[in-house]
N, C-alpha and C. Protein backbone atom coordinates (compact mmCIF):
# COMPACT_ATOMS: atom_id res chain seq x y z
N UNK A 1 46.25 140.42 42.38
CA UNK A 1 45.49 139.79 41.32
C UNK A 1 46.46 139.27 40.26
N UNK A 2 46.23 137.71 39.51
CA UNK A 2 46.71 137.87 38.35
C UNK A 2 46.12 138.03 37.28
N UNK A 3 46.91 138.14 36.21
CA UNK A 3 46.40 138.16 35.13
C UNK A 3 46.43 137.53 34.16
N UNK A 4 45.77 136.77 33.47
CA UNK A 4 45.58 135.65 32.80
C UNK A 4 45.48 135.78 31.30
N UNK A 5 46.47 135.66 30.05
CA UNK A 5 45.87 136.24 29.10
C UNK A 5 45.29 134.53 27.92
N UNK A 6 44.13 135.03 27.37
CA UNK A 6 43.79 134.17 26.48
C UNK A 6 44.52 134.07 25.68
N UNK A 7 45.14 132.57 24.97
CA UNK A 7 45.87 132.29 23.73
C UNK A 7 44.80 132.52 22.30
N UNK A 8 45.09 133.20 21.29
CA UNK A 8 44.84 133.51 20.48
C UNK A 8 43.64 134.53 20.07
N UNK A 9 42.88 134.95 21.40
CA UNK A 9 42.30 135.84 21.15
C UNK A 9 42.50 137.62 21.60
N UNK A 10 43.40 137.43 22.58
CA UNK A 10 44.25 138.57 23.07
C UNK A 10 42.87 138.90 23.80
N UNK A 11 42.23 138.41 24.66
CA UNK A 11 41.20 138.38 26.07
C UNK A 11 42.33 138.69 27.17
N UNK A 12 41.84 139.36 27.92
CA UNK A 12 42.82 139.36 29.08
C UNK A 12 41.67 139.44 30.49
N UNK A 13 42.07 138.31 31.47
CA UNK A 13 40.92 137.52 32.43
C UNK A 13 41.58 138.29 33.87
N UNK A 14 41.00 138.73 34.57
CA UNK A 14 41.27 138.83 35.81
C UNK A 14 41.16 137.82 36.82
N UNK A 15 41.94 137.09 37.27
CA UNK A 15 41.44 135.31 38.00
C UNK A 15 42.02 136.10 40.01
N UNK A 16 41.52 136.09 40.54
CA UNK A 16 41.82 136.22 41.73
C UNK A 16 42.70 135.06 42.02
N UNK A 17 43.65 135.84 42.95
CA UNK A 17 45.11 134.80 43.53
C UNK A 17 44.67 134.73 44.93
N UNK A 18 43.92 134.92 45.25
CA UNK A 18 43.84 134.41 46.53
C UNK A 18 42.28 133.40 46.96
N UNK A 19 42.06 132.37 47.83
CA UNK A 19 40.67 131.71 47.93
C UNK A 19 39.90 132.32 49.04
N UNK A 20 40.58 133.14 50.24
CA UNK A 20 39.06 133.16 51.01
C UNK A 20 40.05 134.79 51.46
N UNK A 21 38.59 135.57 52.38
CA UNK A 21 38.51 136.75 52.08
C UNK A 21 38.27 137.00 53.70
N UNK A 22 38.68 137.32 54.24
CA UNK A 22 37.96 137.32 55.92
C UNK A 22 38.24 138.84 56.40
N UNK A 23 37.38 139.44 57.27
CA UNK A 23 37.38 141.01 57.56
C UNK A 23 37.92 140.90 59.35
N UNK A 24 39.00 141.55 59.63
CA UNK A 24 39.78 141.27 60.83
C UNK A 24 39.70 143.06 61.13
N UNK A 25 39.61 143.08 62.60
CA UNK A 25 39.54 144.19 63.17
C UNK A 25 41.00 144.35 64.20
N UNK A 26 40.84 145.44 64.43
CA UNK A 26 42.15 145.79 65.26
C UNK A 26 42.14 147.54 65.64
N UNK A 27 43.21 148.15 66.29
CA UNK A 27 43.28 149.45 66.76
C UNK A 27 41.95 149.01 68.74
N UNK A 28 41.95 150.02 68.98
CA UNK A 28 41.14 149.13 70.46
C UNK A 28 39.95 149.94 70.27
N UNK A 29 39.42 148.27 70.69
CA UNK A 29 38.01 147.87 70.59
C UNK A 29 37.39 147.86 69.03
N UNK A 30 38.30 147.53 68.11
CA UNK A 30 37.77 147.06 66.60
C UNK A 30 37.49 148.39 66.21
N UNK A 31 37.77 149.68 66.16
CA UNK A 31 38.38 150.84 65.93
C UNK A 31 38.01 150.82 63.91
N UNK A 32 39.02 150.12 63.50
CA UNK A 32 39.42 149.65 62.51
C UNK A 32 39.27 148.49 61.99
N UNK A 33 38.67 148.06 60.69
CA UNK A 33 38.70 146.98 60.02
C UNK A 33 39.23 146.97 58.94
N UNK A 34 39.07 146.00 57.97
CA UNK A 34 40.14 145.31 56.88
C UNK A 34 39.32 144.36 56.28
N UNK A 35 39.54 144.06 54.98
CA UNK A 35 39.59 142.36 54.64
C UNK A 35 40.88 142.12 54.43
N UNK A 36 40.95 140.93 54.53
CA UNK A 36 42.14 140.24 54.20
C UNK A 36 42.02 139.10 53.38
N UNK A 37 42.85 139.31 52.60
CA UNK A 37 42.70 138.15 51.36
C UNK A 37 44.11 137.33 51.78
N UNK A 38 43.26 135.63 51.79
CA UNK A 38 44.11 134.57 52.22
C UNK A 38 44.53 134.02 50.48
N UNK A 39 45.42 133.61 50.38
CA UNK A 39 45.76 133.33 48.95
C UNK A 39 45.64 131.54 49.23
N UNK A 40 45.72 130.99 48.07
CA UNK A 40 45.50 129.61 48.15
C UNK A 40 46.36 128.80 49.13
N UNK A 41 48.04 129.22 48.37
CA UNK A 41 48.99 129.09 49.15
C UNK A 41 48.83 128.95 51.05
N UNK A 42 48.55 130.07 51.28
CA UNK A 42 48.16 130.17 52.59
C UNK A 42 47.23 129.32 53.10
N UNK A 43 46.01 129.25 52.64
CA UNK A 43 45.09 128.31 52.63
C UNK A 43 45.43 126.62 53.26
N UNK A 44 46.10 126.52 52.02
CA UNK A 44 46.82 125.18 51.68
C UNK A 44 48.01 125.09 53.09
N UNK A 45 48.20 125.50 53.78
CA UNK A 45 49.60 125.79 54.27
C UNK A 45 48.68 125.58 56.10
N UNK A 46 47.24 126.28 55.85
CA UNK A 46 46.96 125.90 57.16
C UNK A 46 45.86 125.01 57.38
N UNK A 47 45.39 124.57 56.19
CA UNK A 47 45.12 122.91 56.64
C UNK A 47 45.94 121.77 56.43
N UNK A 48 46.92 121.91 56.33
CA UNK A 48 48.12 121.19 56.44
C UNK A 48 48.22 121.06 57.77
N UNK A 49 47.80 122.10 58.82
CA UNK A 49 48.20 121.98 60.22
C UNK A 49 46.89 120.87 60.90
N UNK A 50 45.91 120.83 59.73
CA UNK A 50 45.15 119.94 60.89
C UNK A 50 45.12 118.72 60.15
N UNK A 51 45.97 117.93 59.17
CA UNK A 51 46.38 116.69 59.02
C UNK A 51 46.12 115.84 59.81
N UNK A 52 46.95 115.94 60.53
CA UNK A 52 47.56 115.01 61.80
C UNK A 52 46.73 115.17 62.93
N UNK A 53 46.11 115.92 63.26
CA UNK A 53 44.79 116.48 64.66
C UNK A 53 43.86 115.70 63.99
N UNK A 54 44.28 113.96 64.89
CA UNK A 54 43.67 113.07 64.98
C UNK A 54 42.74 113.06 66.24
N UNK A 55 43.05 113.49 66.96
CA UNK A 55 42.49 114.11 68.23
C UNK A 55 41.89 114.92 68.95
N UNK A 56 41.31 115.46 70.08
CA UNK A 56 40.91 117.12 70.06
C UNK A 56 42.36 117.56 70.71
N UNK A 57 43.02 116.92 71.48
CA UNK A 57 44.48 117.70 71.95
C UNK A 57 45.20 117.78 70.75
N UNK A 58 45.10 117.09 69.46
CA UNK A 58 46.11 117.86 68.24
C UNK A 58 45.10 118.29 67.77
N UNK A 59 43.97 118.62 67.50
CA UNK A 59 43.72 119.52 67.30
C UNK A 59 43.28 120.84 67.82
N UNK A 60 43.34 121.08 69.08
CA UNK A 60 43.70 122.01 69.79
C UNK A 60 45.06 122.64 69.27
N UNK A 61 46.09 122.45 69.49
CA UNK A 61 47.24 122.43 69.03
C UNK A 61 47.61 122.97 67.67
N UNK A 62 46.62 122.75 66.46
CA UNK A 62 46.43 123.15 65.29
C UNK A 62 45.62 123.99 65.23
N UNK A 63 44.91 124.42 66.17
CA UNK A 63 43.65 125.46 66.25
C UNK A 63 44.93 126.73 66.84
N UNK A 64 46.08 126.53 67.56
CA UNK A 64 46.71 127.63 67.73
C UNK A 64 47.41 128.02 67.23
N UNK A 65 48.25 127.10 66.62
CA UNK A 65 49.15 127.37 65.56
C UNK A 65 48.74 127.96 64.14
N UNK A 66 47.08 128.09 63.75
CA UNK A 66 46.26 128.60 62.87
C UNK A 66 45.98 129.99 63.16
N UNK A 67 46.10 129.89 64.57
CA UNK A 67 45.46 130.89 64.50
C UNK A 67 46.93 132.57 64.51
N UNK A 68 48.04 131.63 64.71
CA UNK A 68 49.18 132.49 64.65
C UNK A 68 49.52 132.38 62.88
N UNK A 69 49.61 131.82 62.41
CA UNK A 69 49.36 131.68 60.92
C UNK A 69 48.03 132.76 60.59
N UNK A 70 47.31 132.65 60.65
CA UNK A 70 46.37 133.43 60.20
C UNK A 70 46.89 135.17 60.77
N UNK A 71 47.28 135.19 61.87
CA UNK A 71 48.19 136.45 62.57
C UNK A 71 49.29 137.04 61.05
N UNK A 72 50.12 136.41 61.08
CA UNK A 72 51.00 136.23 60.30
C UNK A 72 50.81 136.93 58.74
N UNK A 73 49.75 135.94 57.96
CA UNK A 73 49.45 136.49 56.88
C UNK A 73 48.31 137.78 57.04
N UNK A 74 47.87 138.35 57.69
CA UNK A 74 46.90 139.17 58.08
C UNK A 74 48.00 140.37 58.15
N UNK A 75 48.85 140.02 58.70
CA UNK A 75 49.64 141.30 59.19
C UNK A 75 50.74 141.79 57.73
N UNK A 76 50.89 140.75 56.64
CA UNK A 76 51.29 141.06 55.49
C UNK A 76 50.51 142.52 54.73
N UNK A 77 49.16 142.45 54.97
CA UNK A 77 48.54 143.41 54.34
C UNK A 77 47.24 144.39 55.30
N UNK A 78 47.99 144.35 56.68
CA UNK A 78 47.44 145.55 57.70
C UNK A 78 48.19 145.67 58.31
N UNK A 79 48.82 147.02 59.37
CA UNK A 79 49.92 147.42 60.36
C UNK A 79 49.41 146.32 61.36
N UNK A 80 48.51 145.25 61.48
CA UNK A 80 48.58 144.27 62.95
C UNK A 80 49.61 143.69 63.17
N UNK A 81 50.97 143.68 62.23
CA UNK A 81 52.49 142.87 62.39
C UNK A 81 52.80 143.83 63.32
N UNK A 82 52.06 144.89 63.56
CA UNK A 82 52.94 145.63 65.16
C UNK A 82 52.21 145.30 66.44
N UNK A 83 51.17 144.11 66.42
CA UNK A 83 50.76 143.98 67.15
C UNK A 83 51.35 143.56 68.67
N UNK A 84 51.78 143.70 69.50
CA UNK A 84 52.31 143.20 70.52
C UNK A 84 51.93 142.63 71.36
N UNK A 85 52.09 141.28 72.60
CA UNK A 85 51.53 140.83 73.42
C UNK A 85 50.95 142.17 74.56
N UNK A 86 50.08 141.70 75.34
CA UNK A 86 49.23 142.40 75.98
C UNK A 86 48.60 143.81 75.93
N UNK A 87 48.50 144.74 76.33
CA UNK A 87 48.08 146.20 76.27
C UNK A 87 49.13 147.11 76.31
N UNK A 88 50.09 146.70 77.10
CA UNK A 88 51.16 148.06 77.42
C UNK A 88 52.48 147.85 76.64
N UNK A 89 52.53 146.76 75.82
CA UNK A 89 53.69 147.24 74.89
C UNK A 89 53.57 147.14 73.28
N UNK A 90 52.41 148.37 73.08
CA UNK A 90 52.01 148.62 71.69
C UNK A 90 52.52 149.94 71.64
N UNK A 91 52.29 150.66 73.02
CA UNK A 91 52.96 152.29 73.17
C UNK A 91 51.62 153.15 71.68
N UNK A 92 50.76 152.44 71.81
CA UNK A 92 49.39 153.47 70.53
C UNK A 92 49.65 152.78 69.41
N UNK A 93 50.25 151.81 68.76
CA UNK A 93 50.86 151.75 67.74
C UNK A 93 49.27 151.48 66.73
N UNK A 94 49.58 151.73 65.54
CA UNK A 94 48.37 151.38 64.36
C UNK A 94 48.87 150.32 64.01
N UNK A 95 47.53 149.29 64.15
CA UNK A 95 47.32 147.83 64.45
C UNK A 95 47.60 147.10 65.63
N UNK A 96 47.47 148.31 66.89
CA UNK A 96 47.61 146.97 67.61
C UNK A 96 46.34 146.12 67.94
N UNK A 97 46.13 144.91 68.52
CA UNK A 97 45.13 144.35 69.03
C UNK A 97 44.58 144.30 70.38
N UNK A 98 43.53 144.63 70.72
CA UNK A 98 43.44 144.75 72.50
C UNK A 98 42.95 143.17 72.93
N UNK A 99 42.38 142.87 73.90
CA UNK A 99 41.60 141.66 73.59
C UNK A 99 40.40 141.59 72.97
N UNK A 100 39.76 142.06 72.93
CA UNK A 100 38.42 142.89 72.07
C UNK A 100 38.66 142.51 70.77
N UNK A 101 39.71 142.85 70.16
CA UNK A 101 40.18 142.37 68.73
C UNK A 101 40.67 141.44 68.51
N UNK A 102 41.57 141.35 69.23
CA UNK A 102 41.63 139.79 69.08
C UNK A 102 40.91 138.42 69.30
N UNK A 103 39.96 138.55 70.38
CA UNK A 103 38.58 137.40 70.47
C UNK A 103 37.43 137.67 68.94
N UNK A 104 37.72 138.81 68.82
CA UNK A 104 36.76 139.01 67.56
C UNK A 104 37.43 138.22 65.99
N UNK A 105 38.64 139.27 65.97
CA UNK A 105 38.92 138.62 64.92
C UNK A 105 39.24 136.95 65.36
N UNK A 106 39.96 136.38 65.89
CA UNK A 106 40.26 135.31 66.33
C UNK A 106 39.09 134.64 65.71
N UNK A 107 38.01 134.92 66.44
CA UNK A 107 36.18 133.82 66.01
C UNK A 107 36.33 134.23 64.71
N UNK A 108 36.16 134.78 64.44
CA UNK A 108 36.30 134.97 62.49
C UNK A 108 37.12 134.03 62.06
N UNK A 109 38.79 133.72 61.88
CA UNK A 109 39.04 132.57 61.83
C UNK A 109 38.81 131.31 62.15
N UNK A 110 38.53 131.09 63.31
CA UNK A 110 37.66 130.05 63.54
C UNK A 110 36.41 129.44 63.12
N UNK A 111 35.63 130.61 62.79
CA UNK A 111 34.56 130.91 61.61
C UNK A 111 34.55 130.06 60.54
N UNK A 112 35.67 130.76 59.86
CA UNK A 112 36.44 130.06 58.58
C UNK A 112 37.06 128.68 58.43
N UNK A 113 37.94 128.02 59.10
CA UNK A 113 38.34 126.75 59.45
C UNK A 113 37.09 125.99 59.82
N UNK A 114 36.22 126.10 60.65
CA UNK A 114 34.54 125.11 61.05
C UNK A 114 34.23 125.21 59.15
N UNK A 115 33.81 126.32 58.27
CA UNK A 115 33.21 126.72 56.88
C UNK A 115 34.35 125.63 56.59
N UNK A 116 35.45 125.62 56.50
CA UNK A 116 35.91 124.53 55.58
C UNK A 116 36.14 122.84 56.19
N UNK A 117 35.50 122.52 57.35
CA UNK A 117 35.25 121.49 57.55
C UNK A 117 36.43 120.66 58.47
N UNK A 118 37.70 122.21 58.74
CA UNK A 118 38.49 121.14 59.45
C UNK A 118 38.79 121.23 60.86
N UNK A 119 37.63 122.02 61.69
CA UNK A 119 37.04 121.22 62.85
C UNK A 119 36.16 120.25 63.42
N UNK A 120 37.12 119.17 63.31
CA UNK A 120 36.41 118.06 63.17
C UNK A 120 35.72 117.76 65.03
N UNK A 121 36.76 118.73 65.79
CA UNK A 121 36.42 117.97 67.65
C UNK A 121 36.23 119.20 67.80
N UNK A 122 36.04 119.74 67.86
CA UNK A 122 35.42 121.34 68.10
C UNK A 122 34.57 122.06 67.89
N UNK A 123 33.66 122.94 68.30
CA UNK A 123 32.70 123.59 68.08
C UNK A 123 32.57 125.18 68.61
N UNK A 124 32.83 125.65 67.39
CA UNK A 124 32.81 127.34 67.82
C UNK A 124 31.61 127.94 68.57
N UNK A 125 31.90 128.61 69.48
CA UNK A 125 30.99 129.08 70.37
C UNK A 125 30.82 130.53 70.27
N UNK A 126 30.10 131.74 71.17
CA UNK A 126 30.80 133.00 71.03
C UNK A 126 31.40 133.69 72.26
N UNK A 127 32.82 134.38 71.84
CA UNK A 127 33.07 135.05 72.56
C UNK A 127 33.20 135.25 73.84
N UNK A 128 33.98 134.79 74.49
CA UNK A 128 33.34 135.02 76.34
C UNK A 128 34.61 136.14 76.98
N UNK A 129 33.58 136.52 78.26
CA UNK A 129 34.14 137.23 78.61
C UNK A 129 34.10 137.35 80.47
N UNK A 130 35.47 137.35 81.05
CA UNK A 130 35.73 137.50 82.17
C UNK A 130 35.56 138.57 82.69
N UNK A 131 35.78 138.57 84.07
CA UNK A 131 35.72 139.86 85.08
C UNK A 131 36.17 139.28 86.61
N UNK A 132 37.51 138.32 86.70
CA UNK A 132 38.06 138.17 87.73
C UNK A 132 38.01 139.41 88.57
N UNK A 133 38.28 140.25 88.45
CA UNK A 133 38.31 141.74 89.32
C UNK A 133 37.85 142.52 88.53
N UNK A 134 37.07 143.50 89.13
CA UNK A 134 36.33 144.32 88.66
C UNK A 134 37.24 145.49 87.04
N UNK A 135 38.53 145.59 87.65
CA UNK A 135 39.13 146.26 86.93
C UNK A 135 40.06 145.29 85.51
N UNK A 136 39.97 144.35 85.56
CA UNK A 136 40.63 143.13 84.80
C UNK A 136 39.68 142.61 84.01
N UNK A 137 38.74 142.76 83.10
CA UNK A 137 37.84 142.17 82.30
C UNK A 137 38.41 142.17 80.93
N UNK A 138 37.94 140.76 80.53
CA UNK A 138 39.24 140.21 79.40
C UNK A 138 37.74 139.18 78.57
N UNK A 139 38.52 139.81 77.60
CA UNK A 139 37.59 138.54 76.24
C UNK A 139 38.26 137.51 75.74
N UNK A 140 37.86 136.72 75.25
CA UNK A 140 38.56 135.50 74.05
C UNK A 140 37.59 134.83 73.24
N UNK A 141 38.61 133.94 72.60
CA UNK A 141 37.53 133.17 71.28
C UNK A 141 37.29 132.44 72.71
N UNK A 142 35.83 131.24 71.93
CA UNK A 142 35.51 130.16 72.72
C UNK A 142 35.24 129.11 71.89
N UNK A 143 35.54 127.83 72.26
CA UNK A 143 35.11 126.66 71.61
C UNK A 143 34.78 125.48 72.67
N UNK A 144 34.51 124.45 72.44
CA UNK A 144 33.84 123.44 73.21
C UNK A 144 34.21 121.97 72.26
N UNK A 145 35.21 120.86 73.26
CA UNK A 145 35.61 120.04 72.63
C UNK A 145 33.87 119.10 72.64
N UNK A 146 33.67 118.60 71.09
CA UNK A 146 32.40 117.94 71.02
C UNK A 146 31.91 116.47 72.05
N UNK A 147 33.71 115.84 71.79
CA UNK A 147 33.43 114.32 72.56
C UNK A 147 33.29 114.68 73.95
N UNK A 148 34.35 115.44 74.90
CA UNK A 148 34.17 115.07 76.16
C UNK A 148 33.03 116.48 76.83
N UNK A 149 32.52 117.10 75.77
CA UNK A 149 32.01 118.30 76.34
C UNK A 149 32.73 119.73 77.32
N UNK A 150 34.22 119.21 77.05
CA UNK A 150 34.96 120.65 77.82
C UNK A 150 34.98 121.71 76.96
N UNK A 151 35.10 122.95 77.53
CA UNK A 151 35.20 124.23 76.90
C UNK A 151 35.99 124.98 77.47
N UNK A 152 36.92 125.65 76.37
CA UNK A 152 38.40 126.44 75.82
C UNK A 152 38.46 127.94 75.95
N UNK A 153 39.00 128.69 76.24
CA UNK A 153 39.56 129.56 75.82
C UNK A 153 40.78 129.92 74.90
N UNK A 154 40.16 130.67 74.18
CA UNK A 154 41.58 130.55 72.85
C UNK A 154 41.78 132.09 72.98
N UNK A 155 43.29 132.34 73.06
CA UNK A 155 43.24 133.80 73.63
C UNK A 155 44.87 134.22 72.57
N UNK A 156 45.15 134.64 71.95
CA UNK A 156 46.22 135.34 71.08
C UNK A 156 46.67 136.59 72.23
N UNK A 157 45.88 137.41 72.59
CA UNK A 157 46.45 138.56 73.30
C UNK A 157 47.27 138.40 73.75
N UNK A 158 47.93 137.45 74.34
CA UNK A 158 49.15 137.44 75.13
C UNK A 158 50.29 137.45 75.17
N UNK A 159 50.73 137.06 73.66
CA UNK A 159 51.75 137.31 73.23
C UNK A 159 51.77 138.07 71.22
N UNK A 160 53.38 138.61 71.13
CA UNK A 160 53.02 139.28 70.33
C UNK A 160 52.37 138.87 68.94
N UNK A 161 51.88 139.52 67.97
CA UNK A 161 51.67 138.63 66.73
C UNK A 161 52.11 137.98 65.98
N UNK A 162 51.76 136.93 65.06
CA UNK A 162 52.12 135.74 64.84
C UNK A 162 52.57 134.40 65.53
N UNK A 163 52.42 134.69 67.24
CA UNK A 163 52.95 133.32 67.73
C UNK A 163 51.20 132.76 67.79
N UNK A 164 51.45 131.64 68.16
CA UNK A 164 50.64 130.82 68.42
C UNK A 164 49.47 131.16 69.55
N UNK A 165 48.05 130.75 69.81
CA UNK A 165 47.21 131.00 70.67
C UNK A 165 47.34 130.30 71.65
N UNK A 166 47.08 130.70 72.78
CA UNK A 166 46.96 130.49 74.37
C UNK A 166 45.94 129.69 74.29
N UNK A 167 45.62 128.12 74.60
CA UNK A 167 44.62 127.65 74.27
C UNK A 167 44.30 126.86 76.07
N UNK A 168 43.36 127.42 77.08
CA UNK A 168 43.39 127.22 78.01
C UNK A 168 41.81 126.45 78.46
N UNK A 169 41.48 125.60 79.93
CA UNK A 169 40.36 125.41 79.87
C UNK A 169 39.36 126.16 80.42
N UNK A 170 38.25 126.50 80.11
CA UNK A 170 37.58 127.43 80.43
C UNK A 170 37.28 128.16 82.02
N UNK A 171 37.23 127.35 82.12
CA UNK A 171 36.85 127.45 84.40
C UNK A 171 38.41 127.86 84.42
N UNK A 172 39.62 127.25 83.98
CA UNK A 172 40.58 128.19 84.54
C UNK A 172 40.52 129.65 84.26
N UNK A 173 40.25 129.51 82.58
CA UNK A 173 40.64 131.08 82.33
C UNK A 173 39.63 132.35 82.64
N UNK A 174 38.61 131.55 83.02
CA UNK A 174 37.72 132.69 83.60
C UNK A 174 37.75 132.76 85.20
N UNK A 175 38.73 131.88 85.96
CA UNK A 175 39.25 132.31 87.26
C UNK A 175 40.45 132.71 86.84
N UNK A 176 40.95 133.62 85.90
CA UNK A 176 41.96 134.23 85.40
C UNK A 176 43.21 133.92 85.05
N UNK A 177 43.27 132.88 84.98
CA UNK A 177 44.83 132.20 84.69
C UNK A 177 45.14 132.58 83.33
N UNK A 178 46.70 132.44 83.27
CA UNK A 178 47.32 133.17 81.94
C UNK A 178 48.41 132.75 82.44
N UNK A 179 49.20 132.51 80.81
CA UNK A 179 50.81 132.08 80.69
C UNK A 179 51.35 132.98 81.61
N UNK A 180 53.00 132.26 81.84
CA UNK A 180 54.13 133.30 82.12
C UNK A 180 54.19 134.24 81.34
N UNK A 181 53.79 135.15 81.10
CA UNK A 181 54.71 136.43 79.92
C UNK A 181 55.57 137.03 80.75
């Protein structure tokens, strides 16, 4: 918070330093929650990324790089900066993310970016969830490009926190495809 003092009347104002407020889960299966306060700065810093996402492929592109930005400052003020790519190299840690938490919180940002107007080719959907093999069932965000009608998987789990989201097309990633890690 800062603090703001009035000239000549010795008032002293409490003005919040930060603009938006979003509640992100983590530990497995959303265990644990949080708010997180995005400061203007930050704000400012990630619609800057959708400038230029003249397109739905840049803005795809800015939808991942947001969403590792949003990783990033989130993990300033919760243990999720120990978050690690996939399940087995968190070793228990407090904050990690399973996919569960991360498709959750993930749509929450996405949430937030549609609320401020700068998905312009996109349309947040909810949540989906695979089951290539019975023992392999995996969540992610979902969205749906508006012009050509394809639909995304946006998946963070895969690598550790703060990089960028896995932004794949849907029929692949629910016949299970995933980066090299």
């Amino acid at each position: 918070m800062m603090r703001v003092a009035a000239l000549g009347i010795g008032l002293v104002s409490t003005v919040p330093a930060w603009a938006v407020t979003a509640n992100v889960c983590y530990n497995c299966s959303c265990a644990r929650h949080a708010n997180v306060n995005f400061s203007v700065r930050q704000m400012h810093a990630l619609r800057q990324l959708f400038k230029c996402a003249t397109t739905p492929p840049a803005e795809r592109s800015a939808i991942a790089n947001a969403i590792g930005q949003f990783e990033r400052f989130a993990g300033e003020q919760t243990p999720t900066w120990r978050d690690k790519g996939g399940n087995a190299n968190d070793d228990g840690a407090d904050g990690r993310l399973d996919c569960i938490g991360d498709s959750t919180t993930n749509t929450t940002y996405l949430r937030l970016l549609q609320r401020l107007g700068l998905l312009r080719f996109h349309a947040l959907l909810a949540p989906v969830e695979r089951a290539p093999l019975i023992v392999n069932v995996h969540w992610a965000t979902h969205i749906m490009d508006r012009t050509e009608r394809q639909e995304y998987a946006v998946n963070s789990w895969f690598y550790d926190n703060s990089q960028p989201a896995v932004i794949s097309p849907l029929q692949d990633w629910l016949s299970g495809a995933s980066p090299d890690v």
